[in-house]
Protein backbone atom coordinates (compact mmCIF):
# COMPACT_ATOMS: atom_id res chain seq x y z
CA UNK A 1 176.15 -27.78 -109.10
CA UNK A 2 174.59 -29.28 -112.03
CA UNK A 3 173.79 -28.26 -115.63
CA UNK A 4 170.40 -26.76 -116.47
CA UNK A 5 169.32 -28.72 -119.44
CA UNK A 6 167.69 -27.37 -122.23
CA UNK A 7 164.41 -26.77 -122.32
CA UNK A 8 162.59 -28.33 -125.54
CA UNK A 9 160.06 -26.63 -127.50
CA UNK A 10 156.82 -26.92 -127.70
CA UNK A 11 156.38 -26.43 -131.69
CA UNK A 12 155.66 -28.27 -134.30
CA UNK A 13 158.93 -29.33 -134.98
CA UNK A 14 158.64 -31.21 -131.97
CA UNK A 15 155.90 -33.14 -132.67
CA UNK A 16 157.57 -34.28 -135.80
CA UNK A 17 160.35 -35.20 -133.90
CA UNK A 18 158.76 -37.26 -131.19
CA UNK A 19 157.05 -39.30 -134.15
CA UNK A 20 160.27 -39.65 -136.41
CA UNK A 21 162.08 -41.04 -133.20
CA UNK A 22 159.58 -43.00 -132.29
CA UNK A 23 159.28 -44.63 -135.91
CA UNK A 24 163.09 -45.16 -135.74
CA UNK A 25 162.40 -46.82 -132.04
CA UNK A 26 159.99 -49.36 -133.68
CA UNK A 27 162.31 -50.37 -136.31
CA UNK A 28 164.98 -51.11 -133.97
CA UNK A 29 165.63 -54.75 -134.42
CA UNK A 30 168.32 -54.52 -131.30
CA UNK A 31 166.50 -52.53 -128.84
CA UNK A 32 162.80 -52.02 -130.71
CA UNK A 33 160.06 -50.00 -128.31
CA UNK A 34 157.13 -50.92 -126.95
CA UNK A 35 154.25 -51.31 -128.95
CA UNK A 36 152.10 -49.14 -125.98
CA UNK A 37 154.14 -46.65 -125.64
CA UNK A 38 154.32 -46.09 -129.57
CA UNK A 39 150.69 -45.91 -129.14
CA UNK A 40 150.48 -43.32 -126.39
CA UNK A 41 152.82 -41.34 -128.05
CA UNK A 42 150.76 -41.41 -131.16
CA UNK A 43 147.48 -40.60 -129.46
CA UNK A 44 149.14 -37.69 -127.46
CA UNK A 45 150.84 -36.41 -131.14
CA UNK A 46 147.28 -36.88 -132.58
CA UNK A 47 145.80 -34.98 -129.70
CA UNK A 48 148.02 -32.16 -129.93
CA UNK A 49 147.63 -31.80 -133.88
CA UNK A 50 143.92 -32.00 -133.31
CA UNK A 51 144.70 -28.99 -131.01
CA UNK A 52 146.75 -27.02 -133.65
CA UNK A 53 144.17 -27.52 -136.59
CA UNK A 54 142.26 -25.43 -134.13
CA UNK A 55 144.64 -23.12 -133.51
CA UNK A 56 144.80 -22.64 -137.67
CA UNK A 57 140.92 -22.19 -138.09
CA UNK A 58 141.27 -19.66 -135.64
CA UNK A 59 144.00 -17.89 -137.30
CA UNK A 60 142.20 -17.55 -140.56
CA UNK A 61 139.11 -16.10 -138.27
CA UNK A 62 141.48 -13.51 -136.82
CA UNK A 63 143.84 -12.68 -139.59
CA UNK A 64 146.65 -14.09 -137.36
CA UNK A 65 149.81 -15.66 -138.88
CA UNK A 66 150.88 -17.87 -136.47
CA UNK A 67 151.33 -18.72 -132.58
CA UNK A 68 153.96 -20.47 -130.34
CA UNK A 69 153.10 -23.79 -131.65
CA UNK A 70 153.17 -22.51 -135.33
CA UNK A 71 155.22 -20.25 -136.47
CA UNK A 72 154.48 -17.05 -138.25
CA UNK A 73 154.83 -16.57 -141.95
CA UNK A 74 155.52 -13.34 -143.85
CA UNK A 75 153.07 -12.78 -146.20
CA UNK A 76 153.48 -14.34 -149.40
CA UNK A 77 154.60 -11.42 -152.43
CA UNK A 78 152.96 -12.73 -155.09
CA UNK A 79 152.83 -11.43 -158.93
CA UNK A 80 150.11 -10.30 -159.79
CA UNK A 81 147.45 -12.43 -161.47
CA UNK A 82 149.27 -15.27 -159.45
CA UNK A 83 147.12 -18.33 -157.68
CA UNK A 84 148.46 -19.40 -154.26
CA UNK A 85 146.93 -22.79 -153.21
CA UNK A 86 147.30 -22.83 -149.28
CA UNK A 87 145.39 -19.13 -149.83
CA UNK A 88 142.37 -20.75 -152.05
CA UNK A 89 142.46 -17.28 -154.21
CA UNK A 90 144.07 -15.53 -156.78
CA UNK A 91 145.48 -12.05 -156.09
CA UNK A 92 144.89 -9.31 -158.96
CA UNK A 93 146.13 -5.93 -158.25
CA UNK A 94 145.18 -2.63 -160.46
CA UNK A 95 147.90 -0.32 -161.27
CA UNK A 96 147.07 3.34 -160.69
């Protein structure tokens, strides 16, 4: 019977990873990778961060705050009178 291996995630994080290993693959003066398979993996990375700048437009259509590729954030508790740059505005709030 054999081990199930872990499935990996589809996130992100993932992403990242595939292009830090990859740059670490390149730089490998022992055992360096192939130039076209950097390149595929950089046009499939590209492709998919294409998909998830979709995936954010959308999000700030809907109101969402995230999806399986990016995770939710709490909203931010900001003091009042405070300017948040990924938001583009400042929040004022009245007391009563």
């Amino acid at each position: 019977m054999s081990e199930q291996q872990p499935q990996p995630t589809n996130d992100i994080t993932a992403v990242r990873t595939a292009l830090f290993d990859t740059l670490r693959g390149l730089s490998d003066k022992n055992n360096p990778m192939d130039i076209e398979r950097a390149i595929a993996i950089k046009d499939i990375a590209q492709t998919i961060i294409n998909s998830a700048k979709v995936e954010v437009d959308a999000l700030k259509v809907i109101g969402g705050t995230g999806s399986g590729f990016i995770p939710a954030v709490p909203p931010a508790k900001l003091p009042r009178g405070t300017s948040h740059p990924a938001l583009g505005h400042t929040v004022h709030k009245m007391d009563r």
